[in-house]
N, C-alpha and C. Protein backbone atom coordinates (compact mmCIF):
# COMPACT_ATOMS: atom_id res chain seq x y z
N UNK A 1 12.79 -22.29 -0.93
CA UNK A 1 12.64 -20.99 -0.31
C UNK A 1 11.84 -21.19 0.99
N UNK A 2 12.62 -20.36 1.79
CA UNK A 2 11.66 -20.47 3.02
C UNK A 2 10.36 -19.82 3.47
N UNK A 3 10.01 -19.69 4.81
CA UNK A 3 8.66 -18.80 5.11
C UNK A 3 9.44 -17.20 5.08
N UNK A 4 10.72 -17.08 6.00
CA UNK A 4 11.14 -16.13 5.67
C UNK A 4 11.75 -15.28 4.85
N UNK A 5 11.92 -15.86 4.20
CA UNK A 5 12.29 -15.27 2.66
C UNK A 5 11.14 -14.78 1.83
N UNK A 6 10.33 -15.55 1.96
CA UNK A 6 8.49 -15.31 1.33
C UNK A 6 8.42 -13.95 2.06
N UNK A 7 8.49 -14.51 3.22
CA UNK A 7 7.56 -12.82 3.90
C UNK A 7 8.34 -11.61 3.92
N UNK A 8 9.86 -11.60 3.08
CA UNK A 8 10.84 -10.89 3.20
C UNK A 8 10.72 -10.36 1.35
N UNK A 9 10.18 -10.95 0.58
CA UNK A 9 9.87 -10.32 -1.05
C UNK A 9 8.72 -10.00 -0.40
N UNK A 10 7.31 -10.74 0.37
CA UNK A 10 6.74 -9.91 0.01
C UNK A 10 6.65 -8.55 0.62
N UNK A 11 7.25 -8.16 1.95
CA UNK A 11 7.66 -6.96 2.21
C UNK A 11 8.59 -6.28 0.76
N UNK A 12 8.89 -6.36 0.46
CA UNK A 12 10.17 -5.59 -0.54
C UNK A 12 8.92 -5.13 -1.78
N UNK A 13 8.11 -6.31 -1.84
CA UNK A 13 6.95 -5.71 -3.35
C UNK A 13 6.17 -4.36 -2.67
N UNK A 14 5.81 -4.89 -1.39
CA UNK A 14 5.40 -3.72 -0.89
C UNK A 14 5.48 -2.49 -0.56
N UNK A 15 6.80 -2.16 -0.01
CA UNK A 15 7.51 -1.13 -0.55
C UNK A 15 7.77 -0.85 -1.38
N UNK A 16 8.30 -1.03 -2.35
CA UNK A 16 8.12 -1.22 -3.80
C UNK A 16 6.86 -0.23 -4.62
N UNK A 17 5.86 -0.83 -4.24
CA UNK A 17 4.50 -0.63 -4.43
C UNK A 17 4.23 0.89 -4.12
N UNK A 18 4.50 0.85 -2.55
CA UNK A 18 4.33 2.76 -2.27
C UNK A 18 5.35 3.87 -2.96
N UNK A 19 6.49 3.24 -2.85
CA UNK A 19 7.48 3.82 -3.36
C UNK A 19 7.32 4.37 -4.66
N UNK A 20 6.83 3.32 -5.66
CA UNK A 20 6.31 3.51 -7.30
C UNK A 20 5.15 4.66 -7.31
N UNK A 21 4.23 4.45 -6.41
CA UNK A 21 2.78 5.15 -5.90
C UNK A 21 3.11 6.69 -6.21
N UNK A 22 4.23 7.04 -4.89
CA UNK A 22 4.53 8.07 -4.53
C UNK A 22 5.66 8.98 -5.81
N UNK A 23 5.99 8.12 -6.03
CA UNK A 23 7.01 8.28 -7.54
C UNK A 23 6.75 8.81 -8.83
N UNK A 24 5.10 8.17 -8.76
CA UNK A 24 4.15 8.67 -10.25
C UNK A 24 3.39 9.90 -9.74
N UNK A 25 3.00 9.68 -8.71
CA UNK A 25 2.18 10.92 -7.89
C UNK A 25 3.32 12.38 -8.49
N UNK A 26 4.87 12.19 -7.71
CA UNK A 26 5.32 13.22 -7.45
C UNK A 26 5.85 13.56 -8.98
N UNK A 27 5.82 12.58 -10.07
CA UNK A 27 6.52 13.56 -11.16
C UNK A 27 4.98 13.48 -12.10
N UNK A 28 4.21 13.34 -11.62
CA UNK A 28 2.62 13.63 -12.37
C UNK A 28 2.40 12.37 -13.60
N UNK A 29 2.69 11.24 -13.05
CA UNK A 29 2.08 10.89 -14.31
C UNK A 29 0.64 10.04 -13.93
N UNK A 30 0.04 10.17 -12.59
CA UNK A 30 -0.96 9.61 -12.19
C UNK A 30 -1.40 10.80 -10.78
N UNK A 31 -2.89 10.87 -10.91
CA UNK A 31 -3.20 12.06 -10.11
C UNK A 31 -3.21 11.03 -8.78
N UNK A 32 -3.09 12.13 -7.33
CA UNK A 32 -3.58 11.14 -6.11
C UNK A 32 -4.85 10.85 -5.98
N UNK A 33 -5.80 11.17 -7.03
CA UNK A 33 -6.92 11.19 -6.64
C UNK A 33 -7.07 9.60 -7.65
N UNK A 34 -6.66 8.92 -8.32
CA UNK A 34 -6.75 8.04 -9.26
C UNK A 34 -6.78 6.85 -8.09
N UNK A 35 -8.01 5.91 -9.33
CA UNK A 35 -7.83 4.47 -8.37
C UNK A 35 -6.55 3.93 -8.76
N UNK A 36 -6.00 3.71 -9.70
CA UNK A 36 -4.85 3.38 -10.03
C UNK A 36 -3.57 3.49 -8.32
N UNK A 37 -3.30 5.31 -8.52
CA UNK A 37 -3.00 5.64 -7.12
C UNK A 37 -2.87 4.95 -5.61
N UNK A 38 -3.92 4.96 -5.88
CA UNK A 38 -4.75 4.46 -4.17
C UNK A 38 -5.30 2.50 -4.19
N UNK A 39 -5.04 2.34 -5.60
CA UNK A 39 -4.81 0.40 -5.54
C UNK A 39 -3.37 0.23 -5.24
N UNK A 40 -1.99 1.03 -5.72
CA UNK A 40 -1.01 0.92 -5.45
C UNK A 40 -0.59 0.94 -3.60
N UNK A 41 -0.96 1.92 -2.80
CA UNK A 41 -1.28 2.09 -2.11
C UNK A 41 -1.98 0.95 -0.94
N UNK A 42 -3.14 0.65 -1.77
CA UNK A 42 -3.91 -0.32 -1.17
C UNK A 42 -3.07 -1.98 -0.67
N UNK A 43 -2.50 -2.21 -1.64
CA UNK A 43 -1.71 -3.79 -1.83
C UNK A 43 -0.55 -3.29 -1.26
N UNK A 44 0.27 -2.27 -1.33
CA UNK A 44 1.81 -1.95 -0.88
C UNK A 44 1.07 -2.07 0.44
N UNK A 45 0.28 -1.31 1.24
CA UNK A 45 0.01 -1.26 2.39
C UNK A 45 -0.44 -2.90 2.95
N UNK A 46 -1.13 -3.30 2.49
CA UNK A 46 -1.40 -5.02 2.62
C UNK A 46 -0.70 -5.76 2.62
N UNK A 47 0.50 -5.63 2.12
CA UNK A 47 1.82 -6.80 2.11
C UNK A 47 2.55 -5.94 3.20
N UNK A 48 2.97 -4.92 3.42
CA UNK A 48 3.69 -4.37 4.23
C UNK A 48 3.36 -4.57 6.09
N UNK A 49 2.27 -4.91 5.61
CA UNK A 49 1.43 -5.24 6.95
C UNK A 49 1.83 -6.74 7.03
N UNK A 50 1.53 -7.46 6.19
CA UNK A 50 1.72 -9.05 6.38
C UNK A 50 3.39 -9.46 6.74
N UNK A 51 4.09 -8.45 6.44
CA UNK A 51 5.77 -8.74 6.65
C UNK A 51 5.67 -8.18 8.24
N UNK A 52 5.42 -6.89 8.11
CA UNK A 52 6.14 -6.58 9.67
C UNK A 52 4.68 -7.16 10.77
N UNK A 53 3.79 -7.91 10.29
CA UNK A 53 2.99 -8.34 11.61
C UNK A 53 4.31 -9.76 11.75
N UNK A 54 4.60 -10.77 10.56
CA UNK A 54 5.85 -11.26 10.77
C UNK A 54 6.79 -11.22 11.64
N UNK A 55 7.34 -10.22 11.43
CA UNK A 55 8.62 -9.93 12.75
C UNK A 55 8.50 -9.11 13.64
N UNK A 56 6.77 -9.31 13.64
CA UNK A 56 6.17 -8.32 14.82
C UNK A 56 6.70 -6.82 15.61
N UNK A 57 6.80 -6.18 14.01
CA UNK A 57 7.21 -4.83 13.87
C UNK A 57 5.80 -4.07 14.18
N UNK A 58 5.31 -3.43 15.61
CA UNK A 58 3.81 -3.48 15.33
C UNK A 58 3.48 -2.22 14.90
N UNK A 59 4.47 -1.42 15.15
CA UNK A 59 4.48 0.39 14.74
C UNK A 59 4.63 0.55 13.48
N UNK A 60 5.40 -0.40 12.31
CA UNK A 60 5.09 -0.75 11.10
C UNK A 60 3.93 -1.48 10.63
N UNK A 61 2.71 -2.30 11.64
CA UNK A 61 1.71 -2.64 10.93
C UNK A 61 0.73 -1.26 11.61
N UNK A 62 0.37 -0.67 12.11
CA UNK A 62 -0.57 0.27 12.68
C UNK A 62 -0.46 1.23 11.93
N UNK A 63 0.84 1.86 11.12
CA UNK A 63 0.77 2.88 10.17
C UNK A 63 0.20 2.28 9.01
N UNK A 64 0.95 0.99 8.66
CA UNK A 64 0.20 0.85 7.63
C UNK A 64 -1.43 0.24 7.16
N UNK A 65 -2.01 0.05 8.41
CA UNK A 65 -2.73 -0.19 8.87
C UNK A 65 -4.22 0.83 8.40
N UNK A 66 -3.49 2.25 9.24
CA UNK A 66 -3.77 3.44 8.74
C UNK A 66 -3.90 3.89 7.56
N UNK A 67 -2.32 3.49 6.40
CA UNK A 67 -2.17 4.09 4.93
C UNK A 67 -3.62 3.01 4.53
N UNK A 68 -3.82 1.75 4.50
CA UNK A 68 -4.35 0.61 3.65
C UNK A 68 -5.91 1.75 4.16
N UNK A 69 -6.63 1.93 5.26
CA UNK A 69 -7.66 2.57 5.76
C UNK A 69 -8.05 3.86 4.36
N UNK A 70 -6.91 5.18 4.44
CA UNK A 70 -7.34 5.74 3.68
C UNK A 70 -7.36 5.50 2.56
N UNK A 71 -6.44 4.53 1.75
CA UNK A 71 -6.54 3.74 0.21
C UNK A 71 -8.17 3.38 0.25
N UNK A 72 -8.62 2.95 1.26
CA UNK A 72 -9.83 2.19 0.97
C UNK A 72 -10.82 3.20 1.14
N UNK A 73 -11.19 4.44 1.97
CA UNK A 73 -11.84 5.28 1.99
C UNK A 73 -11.84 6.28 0.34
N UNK A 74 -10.48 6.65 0.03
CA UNK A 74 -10.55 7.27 -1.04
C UNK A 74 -10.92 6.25 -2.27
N UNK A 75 -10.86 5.09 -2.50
CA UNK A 75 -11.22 4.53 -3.35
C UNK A 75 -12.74 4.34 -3.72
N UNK A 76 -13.90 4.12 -2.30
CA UNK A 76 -15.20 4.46 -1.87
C UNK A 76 -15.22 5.49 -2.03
N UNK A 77 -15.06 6.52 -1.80
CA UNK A 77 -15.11 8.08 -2.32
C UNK A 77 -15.31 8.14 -3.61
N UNK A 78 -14.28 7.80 -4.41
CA UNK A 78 -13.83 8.22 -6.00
C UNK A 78 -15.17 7.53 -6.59
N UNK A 79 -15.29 6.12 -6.65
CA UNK A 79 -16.38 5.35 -7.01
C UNK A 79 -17.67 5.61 -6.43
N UNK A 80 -17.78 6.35 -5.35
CA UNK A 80 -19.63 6.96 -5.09
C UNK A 80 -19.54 7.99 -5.88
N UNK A 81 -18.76 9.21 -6.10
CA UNK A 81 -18.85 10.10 -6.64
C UNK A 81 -18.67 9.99 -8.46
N UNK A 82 -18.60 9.10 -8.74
CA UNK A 82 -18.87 8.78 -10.00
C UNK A 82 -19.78 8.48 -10.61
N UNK A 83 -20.86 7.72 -9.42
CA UNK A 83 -22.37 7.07 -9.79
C UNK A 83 -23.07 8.33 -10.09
């Protein structure tokens, strides 16, 4: 297997990843407020970034750039407000 093929699953897990995210979100079987949620989120956004900085898609890494940002803010959120 090559480099591009690597960086071509791991784009696909990554999507994958939000896709599933957004999937449990929308028929309720995980709230958006869940770390669960927002780890899905977190890694879909992290691989999705590592593929399109790849084929230097850069309007695909800056959004996701953005999504991985609020995964990580709401996850700091959820966990201060628990202490």
């Amino acid at each position: 297997m090559n480099e591009t093929q690597i960086v071509d699953i791991v784009g696909w897990i990554g999507a994958g990843l939000v896709i599933l995210a957004y999937a449990l979100v929308s028929i309720q079987k995980v709230e958006s407020k869940s770390v669960a949620y927002q780890l899905m989120n977190l890694i879909g956004g992290i691989l999705l970034i590592i593929s399109s900085m790849y084929v230097k898609f850069y309007q695909s890494v800056l959004i996701n750039v953005i999504w991985v940002a609020v995964a990580i803010v709401s996850i700091v959120v959820s966990r201060t407000k628990k202490e």
